[in-house]
N, C-alpha and C. Protein backbone atom coordinates (compact mmCIF):
# COMPACT_ATOMS: atom_id res chain seq x y z
N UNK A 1 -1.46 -13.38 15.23
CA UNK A 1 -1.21 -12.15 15.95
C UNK A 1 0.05 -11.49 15.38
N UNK A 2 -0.25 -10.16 15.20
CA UNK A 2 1.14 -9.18 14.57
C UNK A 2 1.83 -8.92 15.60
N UNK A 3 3.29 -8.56 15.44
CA UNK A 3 3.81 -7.90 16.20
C UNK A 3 4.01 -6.52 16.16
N UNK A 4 3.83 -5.39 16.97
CA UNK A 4 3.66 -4.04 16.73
C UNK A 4 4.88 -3.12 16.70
N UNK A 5 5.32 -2.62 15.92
CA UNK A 5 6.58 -1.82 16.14
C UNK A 5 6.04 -0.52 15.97
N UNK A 6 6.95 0.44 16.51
CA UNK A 6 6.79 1.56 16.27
C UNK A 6 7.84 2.69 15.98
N UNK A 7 7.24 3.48 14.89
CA UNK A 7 8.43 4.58 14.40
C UNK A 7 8.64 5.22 15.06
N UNK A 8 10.02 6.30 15.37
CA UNK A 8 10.14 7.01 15.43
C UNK A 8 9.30 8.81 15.93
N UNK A 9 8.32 8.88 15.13
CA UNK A 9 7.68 9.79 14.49
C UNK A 9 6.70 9.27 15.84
N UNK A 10 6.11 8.15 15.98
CA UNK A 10 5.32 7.85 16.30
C UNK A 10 5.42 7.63 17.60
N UNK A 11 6.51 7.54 18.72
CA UNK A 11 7.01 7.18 19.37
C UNK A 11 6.89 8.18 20.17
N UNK A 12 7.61 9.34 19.66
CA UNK A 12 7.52 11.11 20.04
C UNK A 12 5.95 11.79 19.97
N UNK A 13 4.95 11.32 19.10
CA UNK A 13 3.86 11.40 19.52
C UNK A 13 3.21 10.88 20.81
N UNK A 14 3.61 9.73 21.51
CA UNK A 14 2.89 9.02 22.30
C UNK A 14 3.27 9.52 23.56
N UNK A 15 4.71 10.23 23.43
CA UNK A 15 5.33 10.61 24.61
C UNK A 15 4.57 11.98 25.32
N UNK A 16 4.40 12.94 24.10
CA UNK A 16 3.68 13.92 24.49
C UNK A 16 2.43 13.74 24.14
N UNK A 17 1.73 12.93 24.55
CA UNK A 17 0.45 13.21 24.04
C UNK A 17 -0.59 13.08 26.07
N UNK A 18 -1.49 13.83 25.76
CA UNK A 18 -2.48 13.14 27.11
C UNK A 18 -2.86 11.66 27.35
N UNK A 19 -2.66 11.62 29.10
CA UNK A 19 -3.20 10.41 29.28
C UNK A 19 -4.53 9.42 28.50
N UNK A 20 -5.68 10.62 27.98
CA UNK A 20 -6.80 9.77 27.78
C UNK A 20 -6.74 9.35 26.53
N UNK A 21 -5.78 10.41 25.45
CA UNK A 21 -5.76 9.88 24.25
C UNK A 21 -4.65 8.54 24.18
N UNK A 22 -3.71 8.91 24.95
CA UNK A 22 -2.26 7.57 24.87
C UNK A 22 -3.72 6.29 25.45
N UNK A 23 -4.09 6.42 26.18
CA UNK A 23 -4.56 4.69 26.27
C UNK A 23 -5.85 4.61 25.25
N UNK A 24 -6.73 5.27 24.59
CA UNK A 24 -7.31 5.47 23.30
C UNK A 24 -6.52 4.46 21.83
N UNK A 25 -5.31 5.29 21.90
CA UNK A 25 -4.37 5.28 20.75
C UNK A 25 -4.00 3.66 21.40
N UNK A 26 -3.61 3.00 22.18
CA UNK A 26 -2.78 1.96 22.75
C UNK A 26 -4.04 0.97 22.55
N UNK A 27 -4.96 1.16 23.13
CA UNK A 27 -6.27 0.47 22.63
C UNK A 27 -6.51 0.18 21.31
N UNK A 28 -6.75 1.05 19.99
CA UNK A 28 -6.76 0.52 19.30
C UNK A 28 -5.49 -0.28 18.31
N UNK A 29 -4.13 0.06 19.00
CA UNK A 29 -2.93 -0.36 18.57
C UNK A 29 -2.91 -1.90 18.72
N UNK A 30 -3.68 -2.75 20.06
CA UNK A 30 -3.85 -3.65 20.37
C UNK A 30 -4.50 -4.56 19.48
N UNK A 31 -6.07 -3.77 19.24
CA UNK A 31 -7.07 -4.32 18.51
C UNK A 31 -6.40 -4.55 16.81
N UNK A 32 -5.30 -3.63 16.33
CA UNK A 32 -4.72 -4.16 14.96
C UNK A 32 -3.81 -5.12 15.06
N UNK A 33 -2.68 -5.22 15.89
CA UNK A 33 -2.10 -6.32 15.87
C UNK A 33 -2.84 -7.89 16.19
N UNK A 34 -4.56 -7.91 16.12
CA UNK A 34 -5.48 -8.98 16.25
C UNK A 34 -5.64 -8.95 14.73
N UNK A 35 -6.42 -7.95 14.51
CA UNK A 35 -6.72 -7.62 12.55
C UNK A 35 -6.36 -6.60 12.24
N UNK A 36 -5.26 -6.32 11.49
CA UNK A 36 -4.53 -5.54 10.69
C UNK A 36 -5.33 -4.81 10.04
N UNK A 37 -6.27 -4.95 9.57
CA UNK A 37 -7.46 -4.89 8.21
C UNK A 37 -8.88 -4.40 9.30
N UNK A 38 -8.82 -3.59 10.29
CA UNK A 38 -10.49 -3.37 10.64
C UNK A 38 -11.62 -2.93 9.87
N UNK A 39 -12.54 -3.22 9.53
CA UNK A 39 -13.76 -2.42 8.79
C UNK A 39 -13.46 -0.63 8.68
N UNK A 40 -12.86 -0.32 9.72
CA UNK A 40 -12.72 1.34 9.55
C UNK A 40 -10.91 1.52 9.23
N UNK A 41 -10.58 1.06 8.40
CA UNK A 41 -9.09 0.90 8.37
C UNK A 41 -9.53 1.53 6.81
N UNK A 42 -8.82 2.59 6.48
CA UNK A 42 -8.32 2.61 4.68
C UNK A 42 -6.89 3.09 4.40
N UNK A 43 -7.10 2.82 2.78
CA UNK A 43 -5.55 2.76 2.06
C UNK A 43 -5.47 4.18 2.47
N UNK A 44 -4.42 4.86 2.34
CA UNK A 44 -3.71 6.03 2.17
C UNK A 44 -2.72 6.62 0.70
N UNK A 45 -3.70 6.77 -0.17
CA UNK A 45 -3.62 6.65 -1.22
C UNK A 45 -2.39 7.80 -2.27
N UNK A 46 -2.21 8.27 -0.91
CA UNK A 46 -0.78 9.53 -1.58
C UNK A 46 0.55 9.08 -1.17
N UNK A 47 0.07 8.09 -0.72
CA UNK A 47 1.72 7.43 -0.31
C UNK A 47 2.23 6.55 -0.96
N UNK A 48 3.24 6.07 -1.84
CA UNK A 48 3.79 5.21 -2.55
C UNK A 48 3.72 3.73 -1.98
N UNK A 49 4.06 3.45 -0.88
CA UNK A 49 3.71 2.34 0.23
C UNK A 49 2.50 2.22 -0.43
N UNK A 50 2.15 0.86 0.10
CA UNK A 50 0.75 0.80 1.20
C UNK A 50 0.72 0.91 2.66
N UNK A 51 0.34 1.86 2.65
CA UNK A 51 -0.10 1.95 4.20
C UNK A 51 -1.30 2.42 4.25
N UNK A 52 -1.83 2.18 5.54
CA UNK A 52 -3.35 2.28 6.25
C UNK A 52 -3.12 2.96 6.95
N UNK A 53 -4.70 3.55 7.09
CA UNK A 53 -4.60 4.52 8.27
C UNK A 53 -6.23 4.23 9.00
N UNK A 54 -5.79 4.42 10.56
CA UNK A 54 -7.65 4.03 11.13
C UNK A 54 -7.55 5.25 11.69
N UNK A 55 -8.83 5.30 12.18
CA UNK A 55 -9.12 6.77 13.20
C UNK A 55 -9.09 6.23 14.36
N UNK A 56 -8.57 7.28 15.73
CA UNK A 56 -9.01 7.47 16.81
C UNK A 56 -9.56 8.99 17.18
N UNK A 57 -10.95 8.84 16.96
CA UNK A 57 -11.14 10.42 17.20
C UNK A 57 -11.16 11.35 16.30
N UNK A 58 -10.40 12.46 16.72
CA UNK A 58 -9.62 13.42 15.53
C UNK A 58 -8.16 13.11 15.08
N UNK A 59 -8.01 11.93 15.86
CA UNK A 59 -6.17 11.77 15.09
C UNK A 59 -6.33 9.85 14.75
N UNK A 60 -5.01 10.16 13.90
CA UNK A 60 -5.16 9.32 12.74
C UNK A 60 -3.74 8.65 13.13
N UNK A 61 -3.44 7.01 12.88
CA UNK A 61 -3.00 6.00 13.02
C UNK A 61 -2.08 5.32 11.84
N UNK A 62 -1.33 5.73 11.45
CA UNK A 62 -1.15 5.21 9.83
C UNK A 62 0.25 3.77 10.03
N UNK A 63 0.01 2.86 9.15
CA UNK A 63 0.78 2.13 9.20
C UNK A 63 0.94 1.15 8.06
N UNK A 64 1.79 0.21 8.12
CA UNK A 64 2.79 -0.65 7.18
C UNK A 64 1.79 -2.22 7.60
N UNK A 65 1.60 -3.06 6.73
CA UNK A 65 1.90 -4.48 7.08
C UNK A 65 2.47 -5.09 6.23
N UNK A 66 3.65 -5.88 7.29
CA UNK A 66 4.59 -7.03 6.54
C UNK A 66 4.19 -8.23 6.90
N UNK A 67 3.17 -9.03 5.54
CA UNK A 67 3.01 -10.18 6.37
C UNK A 67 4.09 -11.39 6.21
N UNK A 68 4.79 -10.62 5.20
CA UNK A 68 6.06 -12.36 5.56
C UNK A 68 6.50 -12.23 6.76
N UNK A 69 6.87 -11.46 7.60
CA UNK A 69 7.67 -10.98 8.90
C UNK A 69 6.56 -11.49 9.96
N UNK A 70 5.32 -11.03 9.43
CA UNK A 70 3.91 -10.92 10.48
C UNK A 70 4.29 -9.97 11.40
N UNK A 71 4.75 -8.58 11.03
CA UNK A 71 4.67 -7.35 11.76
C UNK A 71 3.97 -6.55 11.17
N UNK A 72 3.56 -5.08 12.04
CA UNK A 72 2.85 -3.92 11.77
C UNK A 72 3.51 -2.94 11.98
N UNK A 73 4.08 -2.26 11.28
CA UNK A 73 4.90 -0.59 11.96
C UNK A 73 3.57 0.50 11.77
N UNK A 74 3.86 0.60 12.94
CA UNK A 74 3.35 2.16 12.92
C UNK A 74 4.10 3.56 12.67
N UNK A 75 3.56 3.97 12.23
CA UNK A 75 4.87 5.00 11.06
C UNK A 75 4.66 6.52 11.38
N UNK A 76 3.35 6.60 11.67
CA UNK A 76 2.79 8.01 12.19
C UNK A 76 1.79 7.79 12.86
N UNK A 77 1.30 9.29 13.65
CA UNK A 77 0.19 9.38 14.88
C UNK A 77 0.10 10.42 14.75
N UNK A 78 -1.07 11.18 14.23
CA UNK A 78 -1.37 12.51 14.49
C UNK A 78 -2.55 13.04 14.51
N UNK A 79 -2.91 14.44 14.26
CA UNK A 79 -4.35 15.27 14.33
C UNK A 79 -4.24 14.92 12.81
N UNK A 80 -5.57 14.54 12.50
CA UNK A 80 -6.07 14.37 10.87
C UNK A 80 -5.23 15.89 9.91
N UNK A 81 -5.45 16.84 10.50
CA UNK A 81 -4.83 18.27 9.99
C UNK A 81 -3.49 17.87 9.38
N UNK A 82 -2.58 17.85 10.34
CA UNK A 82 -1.38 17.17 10.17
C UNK A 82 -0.91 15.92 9.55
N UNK A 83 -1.66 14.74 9.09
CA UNK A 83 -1.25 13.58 9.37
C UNK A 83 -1.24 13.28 8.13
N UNK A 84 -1.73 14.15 6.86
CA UNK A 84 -1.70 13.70 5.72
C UNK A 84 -0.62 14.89 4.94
């Protein structure tokens, strides 16, 4: 099991966002710190990192894994429009 951190960026998304999407978004935040790696998880290939990004919906999830640490940051949360 990962432990989940969260950025900044990402943090201020969750605050303003609607009730149905925050427990959406928290739902699948759960289900990655089980598998980091879901079948609908991909690279994010303009970013120097590796980071992943999954969908919820129309907004997008992007994040870090450190597995020496065995954490996950979540780094951003947004509308697909925005998020790249």
């Amino acid at each position: 099991m990962f432990k989940i951190f969260l950025g900044p960026p990402s943090e201020r998304f969750l605050k303003k966002c609607e009730k149905g999407i925050y427990a959406r978004i928290i739902e699948k935040i759960k289900q990655l710190a089980a598998n980091p790696f879901p079948p609908d998880s991909k690279r994010v290939v303009a970013r120097q990192e590796k980071v992943f990004r999954v969908r919820v919906g129309s907004y997008r999830i992007q994040y870090l894994v450190y597995y020496s640490k065995n954490e996950i940051l979540i780094s951003d949360i947004d509308k697909r429009s925005r998020a790249y």
